[in-house]
C-alpha atoms as a PDB file:
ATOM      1  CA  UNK A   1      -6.702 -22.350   0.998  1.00  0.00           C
ATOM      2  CA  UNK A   2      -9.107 -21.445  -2.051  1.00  0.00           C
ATOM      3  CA  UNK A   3     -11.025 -18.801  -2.913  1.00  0.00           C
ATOM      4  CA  UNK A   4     -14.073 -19.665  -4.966  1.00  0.00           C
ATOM      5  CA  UNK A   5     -15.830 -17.237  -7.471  1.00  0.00           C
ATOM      6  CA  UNK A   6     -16.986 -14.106  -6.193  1.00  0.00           C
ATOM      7  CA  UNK A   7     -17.977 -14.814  -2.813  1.00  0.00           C
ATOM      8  CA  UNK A   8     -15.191 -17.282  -1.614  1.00  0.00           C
ATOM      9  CA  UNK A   9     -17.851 -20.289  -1.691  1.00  0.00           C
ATOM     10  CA  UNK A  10     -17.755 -23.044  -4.438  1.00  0.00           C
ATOM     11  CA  UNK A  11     -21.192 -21.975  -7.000  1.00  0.00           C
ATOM     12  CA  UNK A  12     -22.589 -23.676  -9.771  1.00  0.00           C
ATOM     13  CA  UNK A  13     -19.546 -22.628 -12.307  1.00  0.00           C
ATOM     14  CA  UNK A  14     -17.002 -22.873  -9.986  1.00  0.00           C
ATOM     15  CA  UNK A  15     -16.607 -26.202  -8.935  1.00  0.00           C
ATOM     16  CA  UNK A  16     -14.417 -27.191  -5.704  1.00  0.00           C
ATOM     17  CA  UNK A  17     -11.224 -28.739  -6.360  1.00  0.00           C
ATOM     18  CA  UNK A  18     -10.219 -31.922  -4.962  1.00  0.00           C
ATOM     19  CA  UNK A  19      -7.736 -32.470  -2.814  1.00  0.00           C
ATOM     20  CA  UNK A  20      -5.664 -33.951  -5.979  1.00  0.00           C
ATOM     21  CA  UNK A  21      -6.023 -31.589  -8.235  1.00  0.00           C
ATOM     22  CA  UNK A  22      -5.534 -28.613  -5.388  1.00  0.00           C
ATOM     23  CA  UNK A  23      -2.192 -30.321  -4.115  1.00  0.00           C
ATOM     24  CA  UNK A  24      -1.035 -30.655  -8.301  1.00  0.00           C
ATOM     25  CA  UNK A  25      -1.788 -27.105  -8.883  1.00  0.00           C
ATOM     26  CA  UNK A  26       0.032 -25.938  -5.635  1.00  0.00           C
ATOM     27  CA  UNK A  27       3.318 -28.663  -6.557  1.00  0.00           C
ATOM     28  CA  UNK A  28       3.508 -27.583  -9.904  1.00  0.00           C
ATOM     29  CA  UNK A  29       3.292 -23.830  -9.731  1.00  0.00           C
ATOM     30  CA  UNK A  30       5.671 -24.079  -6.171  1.00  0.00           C
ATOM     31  CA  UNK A  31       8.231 -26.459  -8.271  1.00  0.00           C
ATOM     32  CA  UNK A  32       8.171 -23.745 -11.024  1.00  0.00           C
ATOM     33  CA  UNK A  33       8.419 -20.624  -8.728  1.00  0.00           C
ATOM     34  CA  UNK A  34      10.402 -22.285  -5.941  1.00  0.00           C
ATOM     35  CA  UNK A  35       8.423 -20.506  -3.631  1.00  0.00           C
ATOM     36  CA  UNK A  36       5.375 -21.397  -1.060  1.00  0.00           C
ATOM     37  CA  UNK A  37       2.080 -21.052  -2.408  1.00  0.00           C
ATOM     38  CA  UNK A  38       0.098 -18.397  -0.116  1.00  0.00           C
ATOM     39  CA  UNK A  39      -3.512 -18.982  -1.435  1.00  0.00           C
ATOM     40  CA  UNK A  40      -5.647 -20.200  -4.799  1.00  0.00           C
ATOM     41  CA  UNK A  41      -8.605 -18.130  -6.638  1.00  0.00           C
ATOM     42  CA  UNK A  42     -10.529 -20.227  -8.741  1.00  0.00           C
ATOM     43  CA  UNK A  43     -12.634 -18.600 -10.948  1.00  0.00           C
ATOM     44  CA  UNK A  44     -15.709 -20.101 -12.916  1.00  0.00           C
ATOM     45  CA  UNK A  45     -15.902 -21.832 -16.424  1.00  0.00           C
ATOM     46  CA  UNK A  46     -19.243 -22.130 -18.318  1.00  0.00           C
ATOM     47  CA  UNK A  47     -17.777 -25.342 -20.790  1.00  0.00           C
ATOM     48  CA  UNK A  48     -14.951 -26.837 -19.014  1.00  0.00           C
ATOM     49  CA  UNK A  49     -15.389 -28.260 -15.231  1.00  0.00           C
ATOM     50  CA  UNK A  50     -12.732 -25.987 -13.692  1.00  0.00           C
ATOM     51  CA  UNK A  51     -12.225 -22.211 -14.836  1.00  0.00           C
ATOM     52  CA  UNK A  52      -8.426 -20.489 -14.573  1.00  0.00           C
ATOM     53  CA  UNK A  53      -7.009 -20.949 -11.161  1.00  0.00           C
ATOM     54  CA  UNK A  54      -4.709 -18.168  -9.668  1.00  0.00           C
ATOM     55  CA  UNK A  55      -2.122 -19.403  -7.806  1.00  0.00           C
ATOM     56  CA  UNK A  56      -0.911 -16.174  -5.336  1.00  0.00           C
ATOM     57  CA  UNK A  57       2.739 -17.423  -3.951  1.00  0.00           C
ATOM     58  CA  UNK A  58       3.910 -16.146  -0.556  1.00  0.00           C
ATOM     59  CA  UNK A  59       4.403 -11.816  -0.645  1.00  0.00           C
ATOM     60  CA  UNK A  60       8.267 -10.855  -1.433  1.00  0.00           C
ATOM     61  CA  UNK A  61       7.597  -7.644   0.781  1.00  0.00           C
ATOM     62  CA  UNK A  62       4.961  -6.539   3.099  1.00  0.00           C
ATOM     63  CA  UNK A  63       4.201  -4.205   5.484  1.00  0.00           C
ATOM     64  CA  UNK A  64       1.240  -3.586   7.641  1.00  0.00           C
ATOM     65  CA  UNK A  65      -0.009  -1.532   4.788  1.00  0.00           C
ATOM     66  CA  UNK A  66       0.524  -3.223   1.710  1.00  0.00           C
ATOM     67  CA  UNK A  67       1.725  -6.221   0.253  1.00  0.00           C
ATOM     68  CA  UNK A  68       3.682  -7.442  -2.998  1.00  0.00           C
ATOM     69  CA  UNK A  69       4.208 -10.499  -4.673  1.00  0.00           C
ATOM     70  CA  UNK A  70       3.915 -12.985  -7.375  1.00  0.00           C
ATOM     71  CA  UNK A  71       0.852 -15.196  -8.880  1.00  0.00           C
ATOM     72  CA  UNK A  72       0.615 -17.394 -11.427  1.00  0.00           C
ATOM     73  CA  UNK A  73      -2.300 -18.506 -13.467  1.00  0.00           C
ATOM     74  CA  UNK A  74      -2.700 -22.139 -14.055  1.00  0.00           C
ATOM     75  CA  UNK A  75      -5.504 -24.298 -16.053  1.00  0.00           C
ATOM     76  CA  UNK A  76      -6.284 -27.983 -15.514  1.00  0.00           C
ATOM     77  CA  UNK A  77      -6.432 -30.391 -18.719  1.00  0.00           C
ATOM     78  CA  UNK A  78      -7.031 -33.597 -18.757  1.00  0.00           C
ATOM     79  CA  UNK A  79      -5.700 -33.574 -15.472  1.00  0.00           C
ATOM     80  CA  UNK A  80      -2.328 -31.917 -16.084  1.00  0.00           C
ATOM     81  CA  UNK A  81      -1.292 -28.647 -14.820  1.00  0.00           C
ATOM     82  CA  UNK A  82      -1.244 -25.893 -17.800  1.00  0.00           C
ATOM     83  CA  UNK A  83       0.626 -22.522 -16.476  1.00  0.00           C
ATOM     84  CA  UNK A  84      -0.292 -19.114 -18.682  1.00  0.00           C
ATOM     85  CA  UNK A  85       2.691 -18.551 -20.483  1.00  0.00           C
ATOM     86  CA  UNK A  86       3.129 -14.778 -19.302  1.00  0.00           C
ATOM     87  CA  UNK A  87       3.080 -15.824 -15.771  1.00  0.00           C
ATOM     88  CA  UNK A  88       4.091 -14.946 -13.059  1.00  0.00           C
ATOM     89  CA  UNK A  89       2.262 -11.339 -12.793  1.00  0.00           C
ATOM     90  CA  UNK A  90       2.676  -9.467  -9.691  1.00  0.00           C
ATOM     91  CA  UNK A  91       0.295  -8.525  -7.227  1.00  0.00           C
ATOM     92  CA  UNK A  92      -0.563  -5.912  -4.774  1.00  0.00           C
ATOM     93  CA  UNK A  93      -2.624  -6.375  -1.580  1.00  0.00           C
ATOM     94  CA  UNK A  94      -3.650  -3.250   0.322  1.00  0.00           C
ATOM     95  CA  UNK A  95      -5.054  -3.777   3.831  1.00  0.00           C
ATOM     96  CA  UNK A  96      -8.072  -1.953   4.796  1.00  0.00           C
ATOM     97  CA  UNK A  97      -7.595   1.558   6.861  1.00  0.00           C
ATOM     98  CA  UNK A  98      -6.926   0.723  10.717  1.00  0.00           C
ATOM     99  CA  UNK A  99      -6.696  -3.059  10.170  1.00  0.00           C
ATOM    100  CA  UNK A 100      -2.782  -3.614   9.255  1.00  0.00           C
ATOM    101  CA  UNK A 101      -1.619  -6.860   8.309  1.00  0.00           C
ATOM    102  CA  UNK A 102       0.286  -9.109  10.513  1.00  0.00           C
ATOM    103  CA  UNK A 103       2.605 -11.989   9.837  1.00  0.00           C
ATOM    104  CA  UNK A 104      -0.330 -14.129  10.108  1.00  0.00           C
ATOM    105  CA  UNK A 105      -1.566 -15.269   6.028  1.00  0.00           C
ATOM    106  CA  UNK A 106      -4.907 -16.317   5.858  1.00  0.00           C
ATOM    107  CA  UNK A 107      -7.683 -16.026   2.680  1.00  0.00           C
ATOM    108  CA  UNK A 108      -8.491 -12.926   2.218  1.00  0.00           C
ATOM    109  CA  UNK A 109     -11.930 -11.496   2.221  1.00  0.00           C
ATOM    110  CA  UNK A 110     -13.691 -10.622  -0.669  1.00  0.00           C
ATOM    111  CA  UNK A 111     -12.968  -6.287  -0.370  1.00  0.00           C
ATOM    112  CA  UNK A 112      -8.974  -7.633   0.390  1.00  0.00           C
ATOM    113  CA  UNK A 113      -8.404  -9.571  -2.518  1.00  0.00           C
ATOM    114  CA  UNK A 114      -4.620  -8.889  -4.658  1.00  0.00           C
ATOM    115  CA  UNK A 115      -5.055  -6.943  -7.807  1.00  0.00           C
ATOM    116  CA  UNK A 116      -3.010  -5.548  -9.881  1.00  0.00           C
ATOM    117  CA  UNK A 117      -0.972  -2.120 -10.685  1.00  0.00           C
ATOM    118  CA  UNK A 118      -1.379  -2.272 -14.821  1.00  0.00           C
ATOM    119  CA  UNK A 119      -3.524  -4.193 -17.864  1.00  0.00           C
ATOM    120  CA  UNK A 120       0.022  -4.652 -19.989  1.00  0.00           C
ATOM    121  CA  UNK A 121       2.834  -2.995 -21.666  1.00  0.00           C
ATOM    122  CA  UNK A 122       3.072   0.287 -22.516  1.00  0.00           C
ATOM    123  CA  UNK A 123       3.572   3.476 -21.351  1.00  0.00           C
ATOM    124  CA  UNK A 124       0.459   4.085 -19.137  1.00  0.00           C
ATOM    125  CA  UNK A 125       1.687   1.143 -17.629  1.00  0.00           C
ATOM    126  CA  UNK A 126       4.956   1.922 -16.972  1.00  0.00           C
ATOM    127  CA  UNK A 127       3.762   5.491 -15.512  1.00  0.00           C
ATOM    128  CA  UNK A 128       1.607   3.747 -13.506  1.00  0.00           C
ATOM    129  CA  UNK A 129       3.994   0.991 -11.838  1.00  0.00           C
ATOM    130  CA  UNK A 130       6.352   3.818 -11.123  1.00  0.00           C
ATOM    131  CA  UNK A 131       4.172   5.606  -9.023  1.00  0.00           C
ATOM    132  CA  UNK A 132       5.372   4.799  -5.158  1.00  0.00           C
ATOM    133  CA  UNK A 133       3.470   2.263  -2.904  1.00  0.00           C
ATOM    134  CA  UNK A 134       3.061   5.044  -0.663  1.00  0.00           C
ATOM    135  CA  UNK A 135       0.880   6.483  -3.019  1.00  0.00           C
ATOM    136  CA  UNK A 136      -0.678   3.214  -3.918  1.00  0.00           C
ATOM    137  CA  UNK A 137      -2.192   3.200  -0.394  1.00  0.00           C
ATOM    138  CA  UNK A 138      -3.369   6.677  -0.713  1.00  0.00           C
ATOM    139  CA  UNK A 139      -5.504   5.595  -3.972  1.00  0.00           C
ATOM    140  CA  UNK A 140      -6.626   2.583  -2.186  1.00  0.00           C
ATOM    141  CA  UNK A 141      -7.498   3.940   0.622  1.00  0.00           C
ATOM    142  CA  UNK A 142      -9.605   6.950  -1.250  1.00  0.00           C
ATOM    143  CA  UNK A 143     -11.556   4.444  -3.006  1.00  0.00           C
ATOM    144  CA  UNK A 144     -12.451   2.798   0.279  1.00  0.00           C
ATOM    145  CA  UNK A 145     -13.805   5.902   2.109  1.00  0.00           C
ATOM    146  CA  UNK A 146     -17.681   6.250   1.823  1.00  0.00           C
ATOM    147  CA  UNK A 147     -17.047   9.785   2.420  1.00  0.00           C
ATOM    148  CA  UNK A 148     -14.946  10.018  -0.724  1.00  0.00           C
ATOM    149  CA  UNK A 149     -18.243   9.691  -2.572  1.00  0.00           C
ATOM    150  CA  UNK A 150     -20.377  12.512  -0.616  1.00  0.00           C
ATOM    151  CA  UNK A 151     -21.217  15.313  -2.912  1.00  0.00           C
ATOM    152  CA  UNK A 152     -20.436  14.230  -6.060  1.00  0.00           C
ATOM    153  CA  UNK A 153     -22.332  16.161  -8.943  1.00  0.00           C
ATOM    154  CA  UNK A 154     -23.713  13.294 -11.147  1.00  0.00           C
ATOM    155  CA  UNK A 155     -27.095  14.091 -12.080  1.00  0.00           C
ATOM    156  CA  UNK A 156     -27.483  11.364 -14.643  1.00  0.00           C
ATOM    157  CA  UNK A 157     -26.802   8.591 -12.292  1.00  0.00           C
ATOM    158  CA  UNK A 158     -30.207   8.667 -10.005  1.00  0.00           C
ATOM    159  CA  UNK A 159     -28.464   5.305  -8.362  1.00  0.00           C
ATOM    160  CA  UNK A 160     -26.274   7.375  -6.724  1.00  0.00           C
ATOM    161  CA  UNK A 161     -26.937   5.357  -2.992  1.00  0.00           C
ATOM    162  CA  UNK A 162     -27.136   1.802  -4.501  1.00  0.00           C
ATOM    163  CA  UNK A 163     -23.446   2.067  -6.389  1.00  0.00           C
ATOM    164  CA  UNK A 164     -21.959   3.524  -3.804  1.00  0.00           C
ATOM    165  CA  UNK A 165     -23.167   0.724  -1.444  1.00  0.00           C
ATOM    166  CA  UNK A 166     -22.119  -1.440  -4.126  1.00  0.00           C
ATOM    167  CA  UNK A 167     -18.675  -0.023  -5.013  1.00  0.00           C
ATOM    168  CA  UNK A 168     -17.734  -0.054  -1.388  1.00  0.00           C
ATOM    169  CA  UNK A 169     -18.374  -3.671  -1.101  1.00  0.00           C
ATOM    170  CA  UNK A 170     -16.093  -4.883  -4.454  1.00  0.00           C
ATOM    171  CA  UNK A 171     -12.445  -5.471  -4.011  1.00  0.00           C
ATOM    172  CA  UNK A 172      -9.980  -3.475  -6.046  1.00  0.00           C
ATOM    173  CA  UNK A 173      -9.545  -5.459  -9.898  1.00  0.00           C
ATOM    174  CA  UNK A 174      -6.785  -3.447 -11.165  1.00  0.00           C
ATOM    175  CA  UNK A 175      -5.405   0.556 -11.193  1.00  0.00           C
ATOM    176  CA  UNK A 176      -4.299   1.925 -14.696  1.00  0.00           C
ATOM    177  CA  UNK A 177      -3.287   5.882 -15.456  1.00  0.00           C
ATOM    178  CA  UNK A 178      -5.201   7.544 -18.568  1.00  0.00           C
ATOM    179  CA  UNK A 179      -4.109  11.080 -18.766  1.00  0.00           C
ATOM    180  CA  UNK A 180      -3.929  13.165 -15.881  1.00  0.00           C
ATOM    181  CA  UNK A 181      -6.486  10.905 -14.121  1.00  0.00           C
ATOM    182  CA  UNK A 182      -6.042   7.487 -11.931  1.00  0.00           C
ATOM    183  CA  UNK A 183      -8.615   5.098 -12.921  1.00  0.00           C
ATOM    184  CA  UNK A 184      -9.457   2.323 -10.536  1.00  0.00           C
ATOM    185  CA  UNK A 185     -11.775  -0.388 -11.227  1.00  0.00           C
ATOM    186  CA  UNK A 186     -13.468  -2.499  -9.246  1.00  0.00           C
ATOM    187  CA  UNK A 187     -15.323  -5.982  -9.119  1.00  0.00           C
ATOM    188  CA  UNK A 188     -14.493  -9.453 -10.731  1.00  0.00           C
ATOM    189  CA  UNK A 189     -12.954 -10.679 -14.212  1.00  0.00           C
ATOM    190  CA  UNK A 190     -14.074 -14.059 -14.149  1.00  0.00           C
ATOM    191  CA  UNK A 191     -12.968 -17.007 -16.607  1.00  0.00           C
ATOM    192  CA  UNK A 192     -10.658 -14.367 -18.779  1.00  0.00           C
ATOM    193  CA  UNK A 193     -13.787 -13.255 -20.995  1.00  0.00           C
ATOM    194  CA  UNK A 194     -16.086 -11.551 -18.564  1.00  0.00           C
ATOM    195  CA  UNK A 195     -16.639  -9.323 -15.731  1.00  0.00           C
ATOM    196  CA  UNK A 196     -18.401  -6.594 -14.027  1.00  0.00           C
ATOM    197  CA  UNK A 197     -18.190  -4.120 -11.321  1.00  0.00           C
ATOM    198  CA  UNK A 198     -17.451  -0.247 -10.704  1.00  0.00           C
ATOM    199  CA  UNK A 199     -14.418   1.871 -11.932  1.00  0.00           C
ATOM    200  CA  UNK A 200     -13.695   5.062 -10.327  1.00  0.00           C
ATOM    201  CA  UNK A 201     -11.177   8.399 -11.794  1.00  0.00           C
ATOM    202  CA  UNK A 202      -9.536  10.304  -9.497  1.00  0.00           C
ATOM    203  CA  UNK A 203      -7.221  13.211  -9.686  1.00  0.00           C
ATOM    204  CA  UNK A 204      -4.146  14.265  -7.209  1.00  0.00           C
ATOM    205  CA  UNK A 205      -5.003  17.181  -5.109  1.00  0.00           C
ATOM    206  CA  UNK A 206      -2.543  19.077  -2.806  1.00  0.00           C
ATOM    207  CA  UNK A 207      -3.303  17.117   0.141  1.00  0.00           C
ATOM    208  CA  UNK A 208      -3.900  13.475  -1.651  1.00  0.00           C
ATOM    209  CA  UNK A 209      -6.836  12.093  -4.320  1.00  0.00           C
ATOM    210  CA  UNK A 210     -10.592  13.049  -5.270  1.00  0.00           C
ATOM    211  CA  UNK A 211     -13.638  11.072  -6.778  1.00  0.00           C
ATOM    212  CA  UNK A 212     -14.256  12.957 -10.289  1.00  0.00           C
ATOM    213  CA  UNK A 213     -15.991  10.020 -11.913  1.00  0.00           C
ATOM    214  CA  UNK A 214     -17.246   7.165 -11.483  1.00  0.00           C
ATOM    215  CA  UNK A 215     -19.109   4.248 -13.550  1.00  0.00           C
ATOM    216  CA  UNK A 216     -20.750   0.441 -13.842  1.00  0.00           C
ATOM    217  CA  UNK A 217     -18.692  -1.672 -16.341  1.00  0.00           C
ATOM    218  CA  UNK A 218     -19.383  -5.006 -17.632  1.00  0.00           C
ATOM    219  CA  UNK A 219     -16.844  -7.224 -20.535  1.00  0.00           C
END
């Protein structure tokens, strides 16, 4: 199974994979991990003919709430398999509000995609990864909520209807904590050097997460 781009589909940077170079990816990175390959994301390349290609391996844990597990990123050159040398990462896959996950895998949609619980070392990482998957879920699940977004006071942002259409369509890129605040951004980091999308604060309340701020974002 591959995921292509942003959409799932193969575009004009992301070309499809044969069935060579998808069954060399999936040997390598399974031979390395010595685990089953779940699914592939490739992503797009503007000089080369295929972009990075993440390789998400089977979860280690999951519940009808959430998944975890690892992922590897892997390059094709000259027709040999290159694996990133700080793979594996690990991933988290939350499943949408009243639609649990079974023990059925299949590609995810493009809202369901993994992402992932930091953006490196460091302390705000380490805060962050410690925080428990119960809680993870809440966040998630916040972010999801059209609702969530009612009533926010952001004058400067006369958009207000078209990003939160938009947010609520864009799967979850990564959470990181700054501060006091959970920041959670949203949409797609394509080819390692650019992306776009939505990222969202929130602070704890007694009885779970708010929306204080929210923003477009582009690399």
């Amino acid at each position: 199974m591959v995921f292509y781009d942003e959409k799932g589909a193969p575009s004009k940077y992301t070309t499809a994979l044969s069935e060579t170079e998808f069954g060399r990816i999936v040997n390598v990175v399974s031979a390395r991990a010595k685990t089953a390959v779940w699914f592939l994301r490739a992503q797009p390349s503007f000089l080369e003919e295929h972009g990075p290609v993440i390789v998400y391996l089977v979860p280690q844990k999951q519940t009808p709430r959430i998944r975890v597990g690892n992922a590897y990123v892997a390059w094709l050159t000259r027709g040999e398999v290159v694996l990133h040398p700080r793979s594996p990462f690990v991933y988290t896959q939350v499943s949408q509000w009243g639609h649990p996950f079974t023990g059925e895998l299949t590609l995810p949609s493009v809202r369901d995609l993994p992402f992932t619980l930091h953006t490196g070392s460091g302390s705000a990482s380490k805060e962050l990864a410690q925080i428990p998957e119960e809680e993870v879920i809440r966040i998630a699940d916040s972010v999801r909520e059209p609702s969530s977004y009612e009533g926010l006071s952001l004058p400067r942002r006369p958009t207000w209807d078209r990003m939160a259409r938009e947010t609520l369509e864009l799967p979850i890129l990564k959470m990181y904590r700054q501060g006091n605040k959970i920041h959670v951004r949203l949409g797609f980091q394509l080819d390692g050097t650019w992306g776009h999308g939505r990222e969202v604060a929130l602070e704890g309340t007694s009885t779970g997460y708010k929306i204080v701020d929210w923003d477009e974002w582009i690399s």
